[in-house]
C-alpha atoms as a PDB file:
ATOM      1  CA  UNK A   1      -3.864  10.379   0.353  1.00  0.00           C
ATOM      2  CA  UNK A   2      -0.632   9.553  -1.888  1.00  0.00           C
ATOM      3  CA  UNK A   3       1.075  11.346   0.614  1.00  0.00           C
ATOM      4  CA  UNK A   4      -0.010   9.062   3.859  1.00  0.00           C
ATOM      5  CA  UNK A   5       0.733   6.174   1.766  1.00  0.00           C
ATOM      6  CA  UNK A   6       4.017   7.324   0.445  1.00  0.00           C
ATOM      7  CA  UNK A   7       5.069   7.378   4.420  1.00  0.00           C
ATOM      8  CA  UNK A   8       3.752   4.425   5.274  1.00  0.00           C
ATOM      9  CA  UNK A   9       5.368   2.430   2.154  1.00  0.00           C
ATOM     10  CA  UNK A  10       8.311   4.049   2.457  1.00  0.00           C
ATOM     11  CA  UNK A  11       8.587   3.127   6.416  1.00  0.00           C
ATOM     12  CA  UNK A  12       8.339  -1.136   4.668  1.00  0.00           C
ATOM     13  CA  UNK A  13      10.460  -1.054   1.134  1.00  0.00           C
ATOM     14  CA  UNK A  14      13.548   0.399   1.168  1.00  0.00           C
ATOM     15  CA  UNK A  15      12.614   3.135  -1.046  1.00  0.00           C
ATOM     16  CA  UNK A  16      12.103   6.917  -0.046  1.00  0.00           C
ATOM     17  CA  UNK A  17       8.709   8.197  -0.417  1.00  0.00           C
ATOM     18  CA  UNK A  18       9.236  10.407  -2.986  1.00  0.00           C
ATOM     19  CA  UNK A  19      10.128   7.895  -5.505  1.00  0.00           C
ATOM     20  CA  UNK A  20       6.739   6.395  -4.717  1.00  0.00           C
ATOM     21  CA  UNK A  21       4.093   7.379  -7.428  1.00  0.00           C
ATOM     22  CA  UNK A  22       0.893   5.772  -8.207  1.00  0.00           C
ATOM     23  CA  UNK A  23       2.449   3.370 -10.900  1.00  0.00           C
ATOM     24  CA  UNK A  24       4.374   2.059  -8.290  1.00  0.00           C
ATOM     25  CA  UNK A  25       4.315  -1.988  -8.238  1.00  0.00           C
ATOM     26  CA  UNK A  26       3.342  -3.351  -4.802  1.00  0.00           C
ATOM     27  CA  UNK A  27       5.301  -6.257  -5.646  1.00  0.00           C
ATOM     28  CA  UNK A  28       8.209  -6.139  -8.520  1.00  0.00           C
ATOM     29  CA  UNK A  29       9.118  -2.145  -7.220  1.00  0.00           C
ATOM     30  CA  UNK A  30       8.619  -2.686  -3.104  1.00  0.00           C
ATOM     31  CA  UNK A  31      11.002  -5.436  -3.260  1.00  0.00           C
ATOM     32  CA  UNK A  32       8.637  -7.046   0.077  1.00  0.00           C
ATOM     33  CA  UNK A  33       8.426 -10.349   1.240  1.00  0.00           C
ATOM     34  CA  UNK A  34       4.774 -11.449   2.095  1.00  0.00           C
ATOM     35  CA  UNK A  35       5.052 -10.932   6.034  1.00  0.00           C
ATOM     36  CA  UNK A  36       5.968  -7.285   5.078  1.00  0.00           C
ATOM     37  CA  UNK A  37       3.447  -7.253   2.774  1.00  0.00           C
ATOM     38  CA  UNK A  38       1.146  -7.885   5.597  1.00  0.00           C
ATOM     39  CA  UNK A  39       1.915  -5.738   8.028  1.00  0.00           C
ATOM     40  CA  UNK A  40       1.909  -2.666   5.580  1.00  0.00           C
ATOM     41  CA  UNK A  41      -1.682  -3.756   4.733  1.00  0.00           C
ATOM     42  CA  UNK A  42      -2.586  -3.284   8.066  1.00  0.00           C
ATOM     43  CA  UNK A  43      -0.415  -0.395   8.723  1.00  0.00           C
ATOM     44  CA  UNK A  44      -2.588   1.053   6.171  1.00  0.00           C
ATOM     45  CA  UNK A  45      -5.403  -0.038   7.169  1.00  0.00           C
ATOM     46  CA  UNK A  46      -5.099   1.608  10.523  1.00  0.00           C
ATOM     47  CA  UNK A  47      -4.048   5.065   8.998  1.00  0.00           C
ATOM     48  CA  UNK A  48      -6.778   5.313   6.892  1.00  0.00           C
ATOM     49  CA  UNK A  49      -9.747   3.518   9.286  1.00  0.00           C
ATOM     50  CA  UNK A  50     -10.498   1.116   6.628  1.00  0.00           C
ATOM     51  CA  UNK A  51     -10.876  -2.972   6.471  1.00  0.00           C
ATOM     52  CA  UNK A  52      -9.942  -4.334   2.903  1.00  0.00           C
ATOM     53  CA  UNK A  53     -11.300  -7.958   1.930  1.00  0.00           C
ATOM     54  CA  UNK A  54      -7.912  -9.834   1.641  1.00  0.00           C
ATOM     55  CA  UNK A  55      -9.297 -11.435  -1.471  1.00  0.00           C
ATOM     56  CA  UNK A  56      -9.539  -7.822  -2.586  1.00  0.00           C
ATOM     57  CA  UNK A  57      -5.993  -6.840  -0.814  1.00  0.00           C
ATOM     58  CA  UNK A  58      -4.583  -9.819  -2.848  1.00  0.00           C
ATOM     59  CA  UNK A  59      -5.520  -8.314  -6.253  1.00  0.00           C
ATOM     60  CA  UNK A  60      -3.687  -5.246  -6.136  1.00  0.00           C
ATOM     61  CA  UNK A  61      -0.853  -4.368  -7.855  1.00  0.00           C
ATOM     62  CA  UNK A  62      -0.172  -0.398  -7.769  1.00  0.00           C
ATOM     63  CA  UNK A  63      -0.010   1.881  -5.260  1.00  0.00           C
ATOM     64  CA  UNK A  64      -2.769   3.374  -7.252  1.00  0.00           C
ATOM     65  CA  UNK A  65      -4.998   0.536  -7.092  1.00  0.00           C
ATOM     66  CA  UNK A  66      -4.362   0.781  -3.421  1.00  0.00           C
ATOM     67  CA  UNK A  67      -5.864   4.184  -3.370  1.00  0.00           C
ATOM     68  CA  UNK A  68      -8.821   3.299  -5.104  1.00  0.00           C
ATOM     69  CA  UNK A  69      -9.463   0.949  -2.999  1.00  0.00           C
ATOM     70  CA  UNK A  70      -9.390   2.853  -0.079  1.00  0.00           C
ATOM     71  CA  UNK A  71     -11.529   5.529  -1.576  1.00  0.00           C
ATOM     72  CA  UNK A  72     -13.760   2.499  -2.115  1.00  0.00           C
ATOM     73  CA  UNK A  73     -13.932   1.697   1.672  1.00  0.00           C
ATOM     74  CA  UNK A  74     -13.858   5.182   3.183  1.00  0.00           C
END
């Protein structure tokens, strides 16, 4: 799962995936606006067949949490 999301972060932020680790900040680390934000949330969304509540989207902070979340959905 890191993996897929590694690829899809990297594809938003200007950071290559492999510098992408679970305690990587969504927001301080990704350096993305909110529009960006957006459309990776639904880019990842799509990869991994999911629907996040955006109140629950809004909350996270790590990539980690991201995972969990997904986990939490699948």
């Amino acid at each position: 799962m890191l993996e897929k999301l590694q690829k899809i972060i990297s594809e938003y932020a200007d950071i290559p995936a492999d510098q992408i680790t679970e305690e990587t900040n969504i927001r301080t680390d990704l350096g993305l606006n909110s529009l960006e934000l957006v459309n990776m949330a639904v880019a990842i969304e799509d990869e991994f067949g999911v629907e996040i509540p955006d109140r629950e989207a809004l909350g996270l902070e790590t990539v980690g949490d991201v995972m969990a979340v997904i986990e939490k959905y699948l």
